[in-house]
Structures are given as structure tokens and as C-alpha cells.
C-alpha atoms as a PDB file:
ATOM      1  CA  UNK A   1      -9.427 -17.533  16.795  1.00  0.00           C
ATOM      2  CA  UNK A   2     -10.919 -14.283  17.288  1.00  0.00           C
ATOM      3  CA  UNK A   3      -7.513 -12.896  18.799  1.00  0.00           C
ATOM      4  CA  UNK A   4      -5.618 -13.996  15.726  1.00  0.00           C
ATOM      5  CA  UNK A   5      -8.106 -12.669  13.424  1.00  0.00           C
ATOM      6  CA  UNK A   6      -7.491  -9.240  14.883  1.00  0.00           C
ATOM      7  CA  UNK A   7      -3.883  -9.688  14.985  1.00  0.00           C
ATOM      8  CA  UNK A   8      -4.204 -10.423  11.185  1.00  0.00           C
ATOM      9  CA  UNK A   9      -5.634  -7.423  10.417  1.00  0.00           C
ATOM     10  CA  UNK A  10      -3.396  -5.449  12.387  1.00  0.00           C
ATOM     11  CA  UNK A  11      -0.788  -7.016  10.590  1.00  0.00           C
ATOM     12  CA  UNK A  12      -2.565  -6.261   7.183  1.00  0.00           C
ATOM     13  CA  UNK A  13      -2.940  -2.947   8.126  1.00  0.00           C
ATOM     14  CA  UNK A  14       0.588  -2.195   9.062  1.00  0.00           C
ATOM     15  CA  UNK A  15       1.965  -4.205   5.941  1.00  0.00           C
ATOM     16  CA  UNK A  16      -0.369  -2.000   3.984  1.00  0.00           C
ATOM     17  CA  UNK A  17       0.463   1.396   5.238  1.00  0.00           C
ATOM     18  CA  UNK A  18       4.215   0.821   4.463  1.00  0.00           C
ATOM     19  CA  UNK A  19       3.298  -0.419   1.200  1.00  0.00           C
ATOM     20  CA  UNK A  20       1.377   2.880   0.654  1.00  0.00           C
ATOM     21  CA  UNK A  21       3.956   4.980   2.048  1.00  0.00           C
ATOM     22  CA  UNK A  22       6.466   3.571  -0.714  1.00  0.00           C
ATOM     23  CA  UNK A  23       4.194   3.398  -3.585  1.00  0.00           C
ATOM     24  CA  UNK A  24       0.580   3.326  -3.356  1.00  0.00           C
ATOM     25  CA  UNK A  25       0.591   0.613  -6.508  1.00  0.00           C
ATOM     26  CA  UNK A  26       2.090  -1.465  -4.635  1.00  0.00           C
ATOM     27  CA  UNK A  27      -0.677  -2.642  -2.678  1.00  0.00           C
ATOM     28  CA  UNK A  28      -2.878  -2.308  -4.900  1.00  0.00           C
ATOM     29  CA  UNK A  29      -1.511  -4.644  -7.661  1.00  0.00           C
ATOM     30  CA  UNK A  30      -0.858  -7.461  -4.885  1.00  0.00           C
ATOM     31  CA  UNK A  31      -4.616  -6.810  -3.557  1.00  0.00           C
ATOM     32  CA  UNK A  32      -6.008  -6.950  -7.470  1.00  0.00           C
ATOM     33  CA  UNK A  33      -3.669 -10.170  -7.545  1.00  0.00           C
ATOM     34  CA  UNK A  34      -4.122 -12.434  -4.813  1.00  0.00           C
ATOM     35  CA  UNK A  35      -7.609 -11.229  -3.601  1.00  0.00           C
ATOM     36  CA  UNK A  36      -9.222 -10.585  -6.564  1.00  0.00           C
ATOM     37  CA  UNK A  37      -7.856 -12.780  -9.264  1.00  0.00           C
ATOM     38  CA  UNK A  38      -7.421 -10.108 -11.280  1.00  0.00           C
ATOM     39  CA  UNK A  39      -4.774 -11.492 -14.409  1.00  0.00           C
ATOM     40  CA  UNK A  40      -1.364  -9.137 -15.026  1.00  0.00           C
ATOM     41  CA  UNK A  41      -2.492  -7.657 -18.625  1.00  0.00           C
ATOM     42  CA  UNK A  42      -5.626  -6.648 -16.599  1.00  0.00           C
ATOM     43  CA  UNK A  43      -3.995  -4.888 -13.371  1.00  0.00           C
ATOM     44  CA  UNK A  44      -1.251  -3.432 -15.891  1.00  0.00           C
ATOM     45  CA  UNK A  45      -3.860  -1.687 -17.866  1.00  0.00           C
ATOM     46  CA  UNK A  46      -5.818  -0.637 -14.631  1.00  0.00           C
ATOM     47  CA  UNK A  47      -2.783   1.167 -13.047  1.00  0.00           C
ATOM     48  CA  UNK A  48      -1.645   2.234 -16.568  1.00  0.00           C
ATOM     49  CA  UNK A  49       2.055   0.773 -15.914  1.00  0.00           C
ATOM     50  CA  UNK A  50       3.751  -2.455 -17.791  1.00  0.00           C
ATOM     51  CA  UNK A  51       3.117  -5.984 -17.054  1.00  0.00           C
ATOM     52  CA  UNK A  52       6.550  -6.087 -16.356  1.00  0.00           C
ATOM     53  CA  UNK A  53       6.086  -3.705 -13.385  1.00  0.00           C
ATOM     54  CA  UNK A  54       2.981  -5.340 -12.460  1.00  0.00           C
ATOM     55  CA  UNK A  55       5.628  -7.932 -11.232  1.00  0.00           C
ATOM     56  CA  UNK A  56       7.671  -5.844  -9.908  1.00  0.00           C
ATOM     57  CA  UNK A  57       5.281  -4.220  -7.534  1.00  0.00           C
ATOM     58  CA  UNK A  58       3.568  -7.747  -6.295  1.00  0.00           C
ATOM     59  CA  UNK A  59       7.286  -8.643  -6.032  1.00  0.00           C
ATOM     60  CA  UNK A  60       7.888  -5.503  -3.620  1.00  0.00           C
ATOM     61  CA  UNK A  61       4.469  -6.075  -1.614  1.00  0.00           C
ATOM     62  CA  UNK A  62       5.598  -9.596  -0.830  1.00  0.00           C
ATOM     63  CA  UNK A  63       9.143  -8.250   0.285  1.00  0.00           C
ATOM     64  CA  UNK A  64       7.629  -5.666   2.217  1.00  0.00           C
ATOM     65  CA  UNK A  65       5.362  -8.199   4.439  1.00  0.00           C
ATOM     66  CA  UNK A  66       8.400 -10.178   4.871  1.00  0.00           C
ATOM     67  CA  UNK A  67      10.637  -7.292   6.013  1.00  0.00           C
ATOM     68  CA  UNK A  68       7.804  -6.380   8.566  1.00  0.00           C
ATOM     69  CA  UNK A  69       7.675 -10.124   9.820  1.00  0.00           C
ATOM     70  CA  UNK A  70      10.939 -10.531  10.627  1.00  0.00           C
ATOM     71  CA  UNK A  71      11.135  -7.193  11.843  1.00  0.00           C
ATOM     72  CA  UNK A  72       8.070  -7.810  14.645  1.00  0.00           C
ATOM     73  CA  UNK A  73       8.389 -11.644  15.748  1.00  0.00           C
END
């Protein structure tokens, strides 16, 4: 358990920077999302972009953790 909880936050990490190094909105929008609740209207207006691309960036985050899982299995 404690192994795999470090390996998860390697993981996180990693996920993360490549997020970051694309488009630092990107990670933030999925955090404000899935870790904080936060609704779409509300992250929109927090990163001053559409809701629209509110959905595009969670959609991106959640492409970019798959594209690093299959890439280090």
C-alpha cells in the first residue's frame, strides 16, 4: 500500500508536468474539476477562458494521463 501510494504520486507528478509543459490550464481545470468539485461556469470564469474550453482542457488532461499510461506499462 505504501509502495503504490508513492508510485501514484509519481505518476501524478509526471502526468502533471506534461500537462504543464503543454498548457498550464490544463491541469488546473481537471484539478478544480475532479478534486475540488469546482462546476464549469465556475473554473471558466476562474481561468478567464469559455466553458467550452473548460471541456476541452479536462478533455486534454484525461488524454494526456492516458498517453503516459500506455506509454510506461
Amino acid at each position: 500500500p505504501a509502495d503504490e501510494a508513492v508510485l501514484a504520486r509519481m505518476e501524478y507528478h509526471a502526468i502533471r508536468a506534461l500537462m504543464d509543459a503543454e498548457d498550464t490550464r490544463i491541469a488546473r481545470a481537471f484539478e478544480m474539476k475532479e478534486l475540488l468539485g469546482m462546476k464549469v461556469d465556475e473554473i471558466a470564469k476562474e481561468l478567464n477562458v469559455s466553458s467550452p474550453r473548460v471541456y476541452q482542457l479536462i478533455a486534454r488532461a484525461k488524454a494526456i494521463g492516458k498517453e503516459y499510461r500506455a506509454n510506461n506499462q
